[in-house]
PDB file of N, CA and C in Angstrom:
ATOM      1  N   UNK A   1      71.214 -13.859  24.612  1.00  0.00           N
ATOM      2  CA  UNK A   1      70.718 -15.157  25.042  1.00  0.00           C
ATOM      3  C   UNK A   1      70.089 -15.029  26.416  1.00  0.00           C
ATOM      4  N   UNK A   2      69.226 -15.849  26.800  1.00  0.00           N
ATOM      5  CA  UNK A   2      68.378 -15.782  27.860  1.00  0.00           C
ATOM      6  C   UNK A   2      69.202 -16.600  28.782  1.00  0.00           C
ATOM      7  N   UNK A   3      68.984 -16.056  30.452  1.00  0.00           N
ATOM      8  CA  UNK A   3      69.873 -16.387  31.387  1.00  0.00           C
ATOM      9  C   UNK A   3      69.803 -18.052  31.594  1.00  0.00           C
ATOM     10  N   UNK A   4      68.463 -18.713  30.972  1.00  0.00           N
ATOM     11  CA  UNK A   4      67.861 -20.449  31.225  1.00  0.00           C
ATOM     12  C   UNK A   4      68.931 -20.880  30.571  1.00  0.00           C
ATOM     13  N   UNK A   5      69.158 -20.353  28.647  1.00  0.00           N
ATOM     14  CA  UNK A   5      69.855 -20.697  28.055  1.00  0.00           C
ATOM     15  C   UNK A   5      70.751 -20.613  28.641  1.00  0.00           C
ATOM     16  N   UNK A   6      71.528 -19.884  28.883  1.00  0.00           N
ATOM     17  CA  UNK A   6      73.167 -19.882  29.439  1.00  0.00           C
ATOM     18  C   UNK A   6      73.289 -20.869  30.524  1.00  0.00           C
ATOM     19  N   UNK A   7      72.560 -20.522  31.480  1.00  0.00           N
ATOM     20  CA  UNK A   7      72.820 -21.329  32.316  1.00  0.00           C
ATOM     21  C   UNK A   7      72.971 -23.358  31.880  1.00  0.00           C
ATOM     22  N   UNK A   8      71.958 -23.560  30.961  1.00  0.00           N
ATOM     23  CA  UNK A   8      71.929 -24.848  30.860  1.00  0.00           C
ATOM     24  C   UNK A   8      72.947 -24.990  29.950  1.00  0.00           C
ATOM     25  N   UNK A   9      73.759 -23.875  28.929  1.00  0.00           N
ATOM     26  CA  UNK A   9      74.802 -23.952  27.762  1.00  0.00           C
ATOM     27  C   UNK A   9      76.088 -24.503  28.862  1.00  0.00           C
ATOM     28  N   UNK A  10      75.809 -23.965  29.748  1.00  0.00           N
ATOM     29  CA  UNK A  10      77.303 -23.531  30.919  1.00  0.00           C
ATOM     30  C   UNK A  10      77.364 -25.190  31.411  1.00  0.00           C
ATOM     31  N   UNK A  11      76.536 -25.418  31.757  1.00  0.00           N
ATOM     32  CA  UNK A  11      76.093 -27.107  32.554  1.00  0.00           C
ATOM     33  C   UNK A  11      76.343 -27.965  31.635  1.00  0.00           C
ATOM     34  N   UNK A  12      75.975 -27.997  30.472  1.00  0.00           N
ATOM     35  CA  UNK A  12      75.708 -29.275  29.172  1.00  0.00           C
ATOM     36  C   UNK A  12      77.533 -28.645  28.561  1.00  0.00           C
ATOM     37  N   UNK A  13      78.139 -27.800  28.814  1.00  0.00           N
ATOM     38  CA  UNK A  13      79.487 -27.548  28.235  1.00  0.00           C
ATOM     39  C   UNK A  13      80.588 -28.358  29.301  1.00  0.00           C
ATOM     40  N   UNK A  14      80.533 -28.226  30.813  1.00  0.00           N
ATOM     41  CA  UNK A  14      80.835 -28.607  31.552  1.00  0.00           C
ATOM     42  C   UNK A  14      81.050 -30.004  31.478  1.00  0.00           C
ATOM     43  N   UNK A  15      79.952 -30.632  31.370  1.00  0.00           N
ATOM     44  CA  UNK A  15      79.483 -32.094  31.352  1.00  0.00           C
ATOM     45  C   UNK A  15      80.246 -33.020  30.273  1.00  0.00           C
ATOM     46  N   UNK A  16      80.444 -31.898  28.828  1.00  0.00           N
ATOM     47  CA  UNK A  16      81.226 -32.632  27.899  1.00  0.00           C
ATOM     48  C   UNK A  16      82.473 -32.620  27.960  1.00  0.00           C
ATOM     49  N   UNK A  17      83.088 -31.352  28.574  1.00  0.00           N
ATOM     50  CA  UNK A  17      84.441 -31.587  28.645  1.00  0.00           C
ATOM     51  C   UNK A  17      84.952 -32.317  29.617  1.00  0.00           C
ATOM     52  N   UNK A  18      84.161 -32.621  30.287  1.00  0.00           N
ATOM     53  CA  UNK A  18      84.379 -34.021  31.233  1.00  0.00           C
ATOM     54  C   UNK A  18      85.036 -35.242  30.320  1.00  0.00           C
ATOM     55  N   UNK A  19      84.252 -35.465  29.175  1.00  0.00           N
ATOM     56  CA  UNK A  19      84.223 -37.070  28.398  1.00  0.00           C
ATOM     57  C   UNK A  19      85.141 -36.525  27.037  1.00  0.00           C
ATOM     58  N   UNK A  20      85.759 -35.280  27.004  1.00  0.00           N
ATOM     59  CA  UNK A  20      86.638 -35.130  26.072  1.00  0.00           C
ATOM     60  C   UNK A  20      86.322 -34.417  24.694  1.00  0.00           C
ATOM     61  N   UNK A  21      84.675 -33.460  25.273  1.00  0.00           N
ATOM     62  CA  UNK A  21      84.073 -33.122  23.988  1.00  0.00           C
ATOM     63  C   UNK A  21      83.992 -31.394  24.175  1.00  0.00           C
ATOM     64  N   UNK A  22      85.100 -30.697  23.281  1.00  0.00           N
ATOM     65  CA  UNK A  22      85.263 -29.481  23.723  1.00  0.00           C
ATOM     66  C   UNK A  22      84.058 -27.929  22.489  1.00  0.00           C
ATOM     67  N   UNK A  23      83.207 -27.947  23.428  1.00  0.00           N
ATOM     68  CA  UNK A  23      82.284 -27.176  22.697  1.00  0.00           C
ATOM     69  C   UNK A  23      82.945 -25.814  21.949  1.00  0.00           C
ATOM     70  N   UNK A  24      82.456 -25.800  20.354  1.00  0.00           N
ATOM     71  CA  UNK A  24      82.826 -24.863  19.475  1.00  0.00           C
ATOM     72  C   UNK A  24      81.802 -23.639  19.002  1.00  0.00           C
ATOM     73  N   UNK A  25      80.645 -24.219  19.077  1.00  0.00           N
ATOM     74  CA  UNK A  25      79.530 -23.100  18.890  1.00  0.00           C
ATOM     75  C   UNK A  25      78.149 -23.922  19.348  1.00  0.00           C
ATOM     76  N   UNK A  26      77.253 -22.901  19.821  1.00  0.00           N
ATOM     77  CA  UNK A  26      76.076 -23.670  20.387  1.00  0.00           C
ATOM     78  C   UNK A  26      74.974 -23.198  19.883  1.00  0.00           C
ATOM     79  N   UNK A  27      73.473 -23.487  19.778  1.00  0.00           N
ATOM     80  CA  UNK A  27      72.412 -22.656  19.536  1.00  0.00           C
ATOM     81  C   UNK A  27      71.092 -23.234  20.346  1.00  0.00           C
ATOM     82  N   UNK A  28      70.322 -22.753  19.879  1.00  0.00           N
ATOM     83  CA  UNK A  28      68.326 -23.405  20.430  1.00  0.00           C
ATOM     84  C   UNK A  28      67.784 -22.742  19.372  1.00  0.00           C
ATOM     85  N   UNK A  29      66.889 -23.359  18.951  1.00  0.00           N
ATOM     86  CA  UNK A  29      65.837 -23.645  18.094  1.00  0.00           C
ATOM     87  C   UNK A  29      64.766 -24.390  18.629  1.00  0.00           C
ATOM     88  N   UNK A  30      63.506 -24.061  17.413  1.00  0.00           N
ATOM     89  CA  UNK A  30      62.406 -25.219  17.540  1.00  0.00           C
ATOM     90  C   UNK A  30      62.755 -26.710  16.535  1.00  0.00           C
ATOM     91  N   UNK A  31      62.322 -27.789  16.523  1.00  0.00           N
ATOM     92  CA  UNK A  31      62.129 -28.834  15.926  1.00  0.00           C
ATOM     93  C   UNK A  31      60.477 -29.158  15.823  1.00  0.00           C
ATOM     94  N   UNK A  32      59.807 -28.432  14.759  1.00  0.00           N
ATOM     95  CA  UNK A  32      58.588 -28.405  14.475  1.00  0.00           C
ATOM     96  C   UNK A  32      58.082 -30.033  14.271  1.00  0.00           C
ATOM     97  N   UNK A  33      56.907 -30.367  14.669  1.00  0.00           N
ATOM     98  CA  UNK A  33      56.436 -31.667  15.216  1.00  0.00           C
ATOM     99  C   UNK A  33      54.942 -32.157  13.614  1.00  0.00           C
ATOM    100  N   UNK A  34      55.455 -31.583  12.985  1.00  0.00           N
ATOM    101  CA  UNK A  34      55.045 -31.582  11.347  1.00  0.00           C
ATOM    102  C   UNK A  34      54.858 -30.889  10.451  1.00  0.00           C
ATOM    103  N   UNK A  35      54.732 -30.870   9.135  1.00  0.00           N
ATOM    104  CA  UNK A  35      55.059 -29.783   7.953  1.00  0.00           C
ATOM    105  C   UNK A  35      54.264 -28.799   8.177  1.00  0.00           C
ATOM    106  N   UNK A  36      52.926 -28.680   8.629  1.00  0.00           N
ATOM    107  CA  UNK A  36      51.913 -27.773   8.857  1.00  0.00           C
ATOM    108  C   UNK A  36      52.942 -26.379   9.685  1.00  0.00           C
ATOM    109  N   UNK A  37      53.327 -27.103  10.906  1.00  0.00           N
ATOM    110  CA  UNK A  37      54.335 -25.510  11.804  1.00  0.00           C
ATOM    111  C   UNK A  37      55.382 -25.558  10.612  1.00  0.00           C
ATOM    112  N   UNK A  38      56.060 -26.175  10.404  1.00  0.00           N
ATOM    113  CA  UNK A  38      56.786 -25.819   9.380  1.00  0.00           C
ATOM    114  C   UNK A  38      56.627 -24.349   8.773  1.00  0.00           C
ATOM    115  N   UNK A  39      55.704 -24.404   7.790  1.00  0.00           N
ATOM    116  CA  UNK A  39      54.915 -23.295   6.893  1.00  0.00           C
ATOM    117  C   UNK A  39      54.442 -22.213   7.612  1.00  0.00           C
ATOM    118  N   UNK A  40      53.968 -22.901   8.725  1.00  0.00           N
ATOM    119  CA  UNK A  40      53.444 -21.627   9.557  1.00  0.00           C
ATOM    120  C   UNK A  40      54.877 -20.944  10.062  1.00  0.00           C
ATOM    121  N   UNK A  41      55.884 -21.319  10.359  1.00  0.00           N
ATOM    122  CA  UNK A  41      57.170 -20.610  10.981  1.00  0.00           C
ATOM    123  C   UNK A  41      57.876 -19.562   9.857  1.00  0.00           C
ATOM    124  N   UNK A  42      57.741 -20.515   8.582  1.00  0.00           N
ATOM    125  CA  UNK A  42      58.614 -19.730   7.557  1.00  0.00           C
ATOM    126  C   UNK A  42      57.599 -18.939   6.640  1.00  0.00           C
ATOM    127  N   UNK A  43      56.760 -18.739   7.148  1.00  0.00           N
ATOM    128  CA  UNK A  43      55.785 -17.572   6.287  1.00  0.00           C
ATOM    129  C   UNK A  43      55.631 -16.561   7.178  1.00  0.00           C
ATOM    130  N   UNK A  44      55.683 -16.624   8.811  1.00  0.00           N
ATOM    131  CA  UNK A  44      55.741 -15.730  10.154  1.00  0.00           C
ATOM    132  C   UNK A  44      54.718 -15.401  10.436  1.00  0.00           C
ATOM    133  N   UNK A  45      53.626 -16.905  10.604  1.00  0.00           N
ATOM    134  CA  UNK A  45      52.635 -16.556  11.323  1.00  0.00           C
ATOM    135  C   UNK A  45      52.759 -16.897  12.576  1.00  0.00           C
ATOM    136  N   UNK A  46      54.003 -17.729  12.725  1.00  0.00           N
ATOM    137  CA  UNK A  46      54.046 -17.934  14.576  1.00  0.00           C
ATOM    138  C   UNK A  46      55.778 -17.710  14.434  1.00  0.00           C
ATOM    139  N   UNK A  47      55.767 -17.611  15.620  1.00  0.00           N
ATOM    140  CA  UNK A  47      57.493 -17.777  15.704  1.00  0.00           C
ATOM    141  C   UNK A  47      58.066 -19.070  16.053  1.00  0.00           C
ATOM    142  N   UNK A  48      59.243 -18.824  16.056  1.00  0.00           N
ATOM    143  CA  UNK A  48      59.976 -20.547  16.251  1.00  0.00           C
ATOM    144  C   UNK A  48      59.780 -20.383  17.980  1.00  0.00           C
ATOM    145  N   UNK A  49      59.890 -19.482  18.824  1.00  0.00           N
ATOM    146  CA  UNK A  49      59.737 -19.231  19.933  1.00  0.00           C
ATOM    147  C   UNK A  49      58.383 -19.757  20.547  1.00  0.00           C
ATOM    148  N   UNK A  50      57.341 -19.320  20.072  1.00  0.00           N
ATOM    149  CA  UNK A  50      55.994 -19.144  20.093  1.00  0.00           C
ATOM    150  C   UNK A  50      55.387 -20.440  19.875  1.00  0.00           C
ATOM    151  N   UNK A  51      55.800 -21.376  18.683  1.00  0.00           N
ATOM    152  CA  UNK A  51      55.999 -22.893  18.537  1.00  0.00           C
ATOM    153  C   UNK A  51      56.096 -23.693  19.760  1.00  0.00           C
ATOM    154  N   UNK A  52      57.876 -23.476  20.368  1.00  0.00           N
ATOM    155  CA  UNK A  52      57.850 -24.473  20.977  1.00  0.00           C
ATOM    156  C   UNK A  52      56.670 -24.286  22.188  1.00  0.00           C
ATOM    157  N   UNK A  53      56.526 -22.766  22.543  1.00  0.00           N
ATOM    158  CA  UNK A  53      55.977 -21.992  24.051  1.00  0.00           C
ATOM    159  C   UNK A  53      54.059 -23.341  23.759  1.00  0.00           C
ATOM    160  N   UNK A  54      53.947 -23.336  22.499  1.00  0.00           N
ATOM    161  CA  UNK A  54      52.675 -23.943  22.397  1.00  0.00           C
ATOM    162  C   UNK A  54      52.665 -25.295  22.033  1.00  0.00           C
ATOM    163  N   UNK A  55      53.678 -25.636  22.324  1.00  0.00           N
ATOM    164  CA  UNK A  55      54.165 -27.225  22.081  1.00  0.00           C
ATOM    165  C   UNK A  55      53.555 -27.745  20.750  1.00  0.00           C
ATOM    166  N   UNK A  56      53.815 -27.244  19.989  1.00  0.00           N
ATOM    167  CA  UNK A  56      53.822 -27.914  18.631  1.00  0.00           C
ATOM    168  C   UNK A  56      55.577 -27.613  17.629  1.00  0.00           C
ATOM    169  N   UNK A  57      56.176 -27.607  18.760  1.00  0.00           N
ATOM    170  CA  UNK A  57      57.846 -27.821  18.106  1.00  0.00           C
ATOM    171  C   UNK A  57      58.217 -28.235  19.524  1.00  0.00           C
ATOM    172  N   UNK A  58      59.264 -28.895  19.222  1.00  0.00           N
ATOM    173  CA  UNK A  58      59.978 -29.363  20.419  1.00  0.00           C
ATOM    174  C   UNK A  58      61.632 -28.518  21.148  1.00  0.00           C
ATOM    175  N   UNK A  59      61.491 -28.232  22.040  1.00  0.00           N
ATOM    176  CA  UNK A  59      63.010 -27.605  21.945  1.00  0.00           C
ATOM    177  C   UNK A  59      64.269 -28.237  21.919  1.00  0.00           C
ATOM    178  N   UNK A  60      65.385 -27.527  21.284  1.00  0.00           N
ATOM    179  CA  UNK A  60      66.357 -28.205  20.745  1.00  0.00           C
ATOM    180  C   UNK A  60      67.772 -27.049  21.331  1.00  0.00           C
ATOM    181  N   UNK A  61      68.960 -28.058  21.364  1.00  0.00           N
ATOM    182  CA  UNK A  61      69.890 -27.434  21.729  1.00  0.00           C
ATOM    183  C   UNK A  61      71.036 -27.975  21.389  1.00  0.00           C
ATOM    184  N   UNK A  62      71.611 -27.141  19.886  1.00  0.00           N
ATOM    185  CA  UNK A  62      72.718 -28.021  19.093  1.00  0.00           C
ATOM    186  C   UNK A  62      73.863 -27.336  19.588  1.00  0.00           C
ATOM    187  N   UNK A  63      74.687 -28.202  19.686  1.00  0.00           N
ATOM    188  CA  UNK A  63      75.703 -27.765  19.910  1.00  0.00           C
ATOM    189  C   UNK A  63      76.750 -28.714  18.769  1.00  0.00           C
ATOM    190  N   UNK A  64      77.959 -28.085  18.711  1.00  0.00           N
ATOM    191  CA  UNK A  64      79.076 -28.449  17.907  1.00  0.00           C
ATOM    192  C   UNK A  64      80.345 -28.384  18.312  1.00  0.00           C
ATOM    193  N   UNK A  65      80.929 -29.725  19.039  1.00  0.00           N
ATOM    194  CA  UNK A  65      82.139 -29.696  19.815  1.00  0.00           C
ATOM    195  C   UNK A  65      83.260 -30.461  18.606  1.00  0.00           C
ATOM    196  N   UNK A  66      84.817 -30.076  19.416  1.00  0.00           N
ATOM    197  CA  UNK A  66      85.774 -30.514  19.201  1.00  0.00           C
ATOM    198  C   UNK A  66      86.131 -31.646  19.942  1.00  0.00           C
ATOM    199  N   UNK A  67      86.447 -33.412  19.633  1.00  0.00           N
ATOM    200  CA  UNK A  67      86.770 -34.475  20.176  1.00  0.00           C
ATOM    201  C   UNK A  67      88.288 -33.946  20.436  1.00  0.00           C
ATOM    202  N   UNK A  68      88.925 -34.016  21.766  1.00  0.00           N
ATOM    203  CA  UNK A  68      89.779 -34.012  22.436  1.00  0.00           C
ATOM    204  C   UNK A  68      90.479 -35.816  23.385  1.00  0.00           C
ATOM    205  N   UNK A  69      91.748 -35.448  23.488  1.00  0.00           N
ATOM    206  CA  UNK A  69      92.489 -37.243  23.542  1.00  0.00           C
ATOM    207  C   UNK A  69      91.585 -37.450  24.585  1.00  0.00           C
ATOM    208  N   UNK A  70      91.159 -36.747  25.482  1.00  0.00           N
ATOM    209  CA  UNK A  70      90.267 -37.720  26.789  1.00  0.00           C
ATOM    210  C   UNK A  70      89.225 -38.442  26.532  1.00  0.00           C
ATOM    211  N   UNK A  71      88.674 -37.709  25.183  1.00  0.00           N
ATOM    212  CA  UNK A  71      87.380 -38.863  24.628  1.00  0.00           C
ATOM    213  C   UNK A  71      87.620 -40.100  24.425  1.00  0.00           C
ATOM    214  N   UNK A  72      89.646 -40.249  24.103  1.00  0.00           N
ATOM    215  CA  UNK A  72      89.806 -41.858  23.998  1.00  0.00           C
ATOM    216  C   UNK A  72      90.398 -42.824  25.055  1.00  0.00           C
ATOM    217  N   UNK A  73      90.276 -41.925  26.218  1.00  0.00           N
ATOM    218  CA  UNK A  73      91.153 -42.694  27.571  1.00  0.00           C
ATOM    219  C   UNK A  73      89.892 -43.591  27.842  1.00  0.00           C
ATOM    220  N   UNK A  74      90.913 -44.803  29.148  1.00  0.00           N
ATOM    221  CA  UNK A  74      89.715 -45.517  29.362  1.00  0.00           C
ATOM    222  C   UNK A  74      88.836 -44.810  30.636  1.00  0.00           C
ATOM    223  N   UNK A  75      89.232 -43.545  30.778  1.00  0.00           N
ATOM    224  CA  UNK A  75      88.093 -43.261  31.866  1.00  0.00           C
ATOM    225  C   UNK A  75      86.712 -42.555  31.034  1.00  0.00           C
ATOM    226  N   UNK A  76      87.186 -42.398  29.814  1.00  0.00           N
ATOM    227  CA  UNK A  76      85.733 -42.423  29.115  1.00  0.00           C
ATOM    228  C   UNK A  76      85.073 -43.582  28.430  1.00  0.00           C
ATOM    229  N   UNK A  77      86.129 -44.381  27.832  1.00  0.00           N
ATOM    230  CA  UNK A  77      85.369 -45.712  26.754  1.00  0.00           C
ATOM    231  C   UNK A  77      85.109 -46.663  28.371  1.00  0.00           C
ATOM    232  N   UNK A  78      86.297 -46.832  29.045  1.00  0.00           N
ATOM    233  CA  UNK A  78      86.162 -48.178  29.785  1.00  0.00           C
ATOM    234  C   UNK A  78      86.313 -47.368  31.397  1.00  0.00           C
ATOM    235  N   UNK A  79      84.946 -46.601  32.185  1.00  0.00           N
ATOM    236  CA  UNK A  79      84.801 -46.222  33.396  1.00  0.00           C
ATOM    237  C   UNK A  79      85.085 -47.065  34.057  1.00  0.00           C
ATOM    238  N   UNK A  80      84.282 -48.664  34.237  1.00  0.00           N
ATOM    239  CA  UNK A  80      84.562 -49.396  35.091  1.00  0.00           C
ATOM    240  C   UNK A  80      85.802 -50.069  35.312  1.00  0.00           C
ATOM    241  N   UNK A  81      86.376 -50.482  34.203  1.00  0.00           N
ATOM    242  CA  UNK A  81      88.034 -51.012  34.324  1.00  0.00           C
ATOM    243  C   UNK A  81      89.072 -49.846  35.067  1.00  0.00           C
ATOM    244  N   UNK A  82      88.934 -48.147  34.444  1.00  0.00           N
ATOM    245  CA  UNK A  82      89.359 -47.239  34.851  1.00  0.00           C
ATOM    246  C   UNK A  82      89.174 -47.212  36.511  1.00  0.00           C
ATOM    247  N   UNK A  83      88.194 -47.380  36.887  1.00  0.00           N
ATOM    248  CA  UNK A  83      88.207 -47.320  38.207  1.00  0.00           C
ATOM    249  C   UNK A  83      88.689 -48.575  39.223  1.00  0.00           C
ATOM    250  N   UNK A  84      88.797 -49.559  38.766  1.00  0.00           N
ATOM    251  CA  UNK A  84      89.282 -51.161  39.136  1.00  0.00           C
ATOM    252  C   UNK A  84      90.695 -50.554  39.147  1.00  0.00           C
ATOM    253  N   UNK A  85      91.483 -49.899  37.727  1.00  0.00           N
ATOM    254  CA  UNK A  85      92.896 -50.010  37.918  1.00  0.00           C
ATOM    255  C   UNK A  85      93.240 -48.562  39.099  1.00  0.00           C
ATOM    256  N   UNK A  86      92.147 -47.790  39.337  1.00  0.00           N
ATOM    257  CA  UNK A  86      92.686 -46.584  40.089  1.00  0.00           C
ATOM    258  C   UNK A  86      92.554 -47.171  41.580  1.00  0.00           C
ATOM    259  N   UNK A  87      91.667 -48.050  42.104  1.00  0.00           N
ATOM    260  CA  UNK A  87      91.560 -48.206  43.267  1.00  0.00           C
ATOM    261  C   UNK A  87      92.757 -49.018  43.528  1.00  0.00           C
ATOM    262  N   UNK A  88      92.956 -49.936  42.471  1.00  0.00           N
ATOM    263  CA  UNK A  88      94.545 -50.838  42.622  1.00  0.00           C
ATOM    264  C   UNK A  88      95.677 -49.855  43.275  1.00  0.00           C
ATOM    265  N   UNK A  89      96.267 -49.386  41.984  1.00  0.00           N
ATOM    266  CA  UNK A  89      97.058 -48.256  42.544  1.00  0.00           C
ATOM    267  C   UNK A  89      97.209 -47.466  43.398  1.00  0.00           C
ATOM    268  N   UNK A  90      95.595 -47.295  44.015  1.00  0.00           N
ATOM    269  CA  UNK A  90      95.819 -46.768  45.999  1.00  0.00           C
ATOM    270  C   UNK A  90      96.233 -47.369  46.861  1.00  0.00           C
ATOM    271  N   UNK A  91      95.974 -48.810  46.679  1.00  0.00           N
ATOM    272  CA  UNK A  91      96.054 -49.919  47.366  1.00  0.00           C
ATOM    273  C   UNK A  91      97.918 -50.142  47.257  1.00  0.00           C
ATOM    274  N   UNK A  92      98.483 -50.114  46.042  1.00  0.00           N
ATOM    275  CA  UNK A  92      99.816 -50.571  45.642  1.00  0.00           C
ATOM    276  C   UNK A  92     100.429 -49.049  46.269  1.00  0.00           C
ATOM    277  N   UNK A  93      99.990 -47.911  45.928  1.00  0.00           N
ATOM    278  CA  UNK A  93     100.642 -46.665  46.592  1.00  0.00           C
ATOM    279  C   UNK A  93     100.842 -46.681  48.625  1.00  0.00           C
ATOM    280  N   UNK A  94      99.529 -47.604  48.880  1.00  0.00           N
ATOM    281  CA  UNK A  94      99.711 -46.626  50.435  1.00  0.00           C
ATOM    282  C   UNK A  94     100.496 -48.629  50.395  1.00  0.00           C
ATOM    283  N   UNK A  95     100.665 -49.022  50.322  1.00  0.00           N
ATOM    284  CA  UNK A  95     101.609 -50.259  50.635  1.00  0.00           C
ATOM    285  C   UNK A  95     102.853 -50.102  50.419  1.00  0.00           C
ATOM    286  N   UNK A  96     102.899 -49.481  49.168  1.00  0.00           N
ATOM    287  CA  UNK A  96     104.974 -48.670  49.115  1.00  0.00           C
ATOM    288  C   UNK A  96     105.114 -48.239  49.895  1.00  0.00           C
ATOM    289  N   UNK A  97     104.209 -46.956  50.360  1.00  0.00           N
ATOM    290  CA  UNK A  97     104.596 -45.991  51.415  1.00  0.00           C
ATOM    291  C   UNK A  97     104.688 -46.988  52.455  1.00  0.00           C
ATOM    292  N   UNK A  98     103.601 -47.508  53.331  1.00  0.00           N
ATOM    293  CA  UNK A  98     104.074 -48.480  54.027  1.00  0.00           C
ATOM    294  C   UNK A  98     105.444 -49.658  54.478  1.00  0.00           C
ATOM    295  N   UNK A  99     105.473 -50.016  53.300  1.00  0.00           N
ATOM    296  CA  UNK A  99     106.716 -50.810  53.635  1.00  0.00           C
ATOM    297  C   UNK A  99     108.014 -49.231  53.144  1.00  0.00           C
ATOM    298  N   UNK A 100     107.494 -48.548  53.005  1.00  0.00           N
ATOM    299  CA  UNK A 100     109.204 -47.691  53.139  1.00  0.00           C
ATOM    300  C   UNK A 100     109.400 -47.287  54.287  1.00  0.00           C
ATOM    301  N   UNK A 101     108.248 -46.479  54.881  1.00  0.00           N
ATOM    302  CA  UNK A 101     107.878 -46.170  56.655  1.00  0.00           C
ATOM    303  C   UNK A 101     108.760 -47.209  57.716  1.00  0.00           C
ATOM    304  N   UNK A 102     108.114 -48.837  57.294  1.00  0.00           N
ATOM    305  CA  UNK A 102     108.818 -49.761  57.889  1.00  0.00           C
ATOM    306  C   UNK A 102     110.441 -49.710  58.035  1.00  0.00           C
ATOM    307  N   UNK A 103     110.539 -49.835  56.534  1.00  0.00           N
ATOM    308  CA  UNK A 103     112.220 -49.383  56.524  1.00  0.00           C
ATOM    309  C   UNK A 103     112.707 -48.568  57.114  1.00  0.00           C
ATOM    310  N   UNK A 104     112.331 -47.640  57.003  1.00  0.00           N
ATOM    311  CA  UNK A 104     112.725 -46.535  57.661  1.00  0.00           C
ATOM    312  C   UNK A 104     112.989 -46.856  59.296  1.00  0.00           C
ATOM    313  N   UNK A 105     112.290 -47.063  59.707  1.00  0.00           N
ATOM    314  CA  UNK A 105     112.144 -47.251  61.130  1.00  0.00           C
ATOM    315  C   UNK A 105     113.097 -48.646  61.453  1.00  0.00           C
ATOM    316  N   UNK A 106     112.928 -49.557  60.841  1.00  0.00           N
ATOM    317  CA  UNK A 106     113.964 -50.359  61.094  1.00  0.00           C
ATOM    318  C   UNK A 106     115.609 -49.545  61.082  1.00  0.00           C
ATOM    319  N   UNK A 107     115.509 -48.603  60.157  1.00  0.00           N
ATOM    320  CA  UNK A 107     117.007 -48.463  59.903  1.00  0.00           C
ATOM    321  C   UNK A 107     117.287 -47.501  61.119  1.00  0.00           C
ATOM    322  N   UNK A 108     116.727 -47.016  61.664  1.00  0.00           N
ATOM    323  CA  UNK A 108     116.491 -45.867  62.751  1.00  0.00           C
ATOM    324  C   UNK A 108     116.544 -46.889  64.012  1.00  0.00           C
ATOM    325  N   UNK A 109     116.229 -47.827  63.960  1.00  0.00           N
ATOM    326  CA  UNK A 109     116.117 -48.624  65.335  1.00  0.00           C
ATOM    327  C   UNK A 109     117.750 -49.131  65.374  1.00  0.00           C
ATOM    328  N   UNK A 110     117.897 -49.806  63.940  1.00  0.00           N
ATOM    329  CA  UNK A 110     119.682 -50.373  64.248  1.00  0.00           C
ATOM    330  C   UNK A 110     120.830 -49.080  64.519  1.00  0.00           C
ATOM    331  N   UNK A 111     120.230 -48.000  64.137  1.00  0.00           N
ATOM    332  CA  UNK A 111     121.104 -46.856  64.323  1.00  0.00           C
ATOM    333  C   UNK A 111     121.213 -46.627  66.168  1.00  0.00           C
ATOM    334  N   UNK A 112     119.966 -46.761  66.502  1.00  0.00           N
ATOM    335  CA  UNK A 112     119.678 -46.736  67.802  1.00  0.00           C
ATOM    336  C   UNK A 112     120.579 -47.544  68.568  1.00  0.00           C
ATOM    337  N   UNK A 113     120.771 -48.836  68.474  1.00  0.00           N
ATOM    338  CA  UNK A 113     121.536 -49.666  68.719  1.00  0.00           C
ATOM    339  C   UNK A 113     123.190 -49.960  68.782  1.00  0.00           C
TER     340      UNK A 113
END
């Protein structure tokens, strides 16, 4: 495989297992742009390479992943709610800590005393 390919296989693999989509096999091909390249590809008067290089196929890049549970969390279906309830929880986290700090120090002051 050519280093473009890899490189963009490596990026577009990355990207899915982000949203829970775990790549199983990949390829590139042409997608010939009417029956005419068609005939011309599978008789080998041009190549599928040579196609797209002359833009009469389009390039293509299939891939075939495995859906994994993160595809169904809400930080993939529901980003924006996901992020509403994560900023909450910073907010509710540094306020525990806060009022325990407090405590703390209160109980340290009556000890003082």
């Amino acid at each position: 495989m050519s280093e473009v390919f890899e490189t963009l296989l490596l990026d577009t693999t990355k990207r899915l297992e982000k949203i829970g989509l775990y790549t199983e096999a990949a390829g590139v091909g042409g997608t010939p742009l009417n029956e005419d390249v068609i005939d011309q590809i599978e008789s080998g008067q041009i190549s599928e390479r040579d196609a797209i290089r002359s833009g009469v196929a389009e390039f293509s890049l299939y891939i075939s992943c495995r859906i994994g549970d993160v595809a169904w969390s809400d930080r993939v279906l529901n980003p924006e709610d996901h992020k509403i309830k994560q900023d909450f929880e910073k907010l509710t986290i540094n306020t525990e800590v806060e009022m325990t700090k407090d405590e703390i120090s209160r109980t340290l002051e009556d000890w003082d005393e």
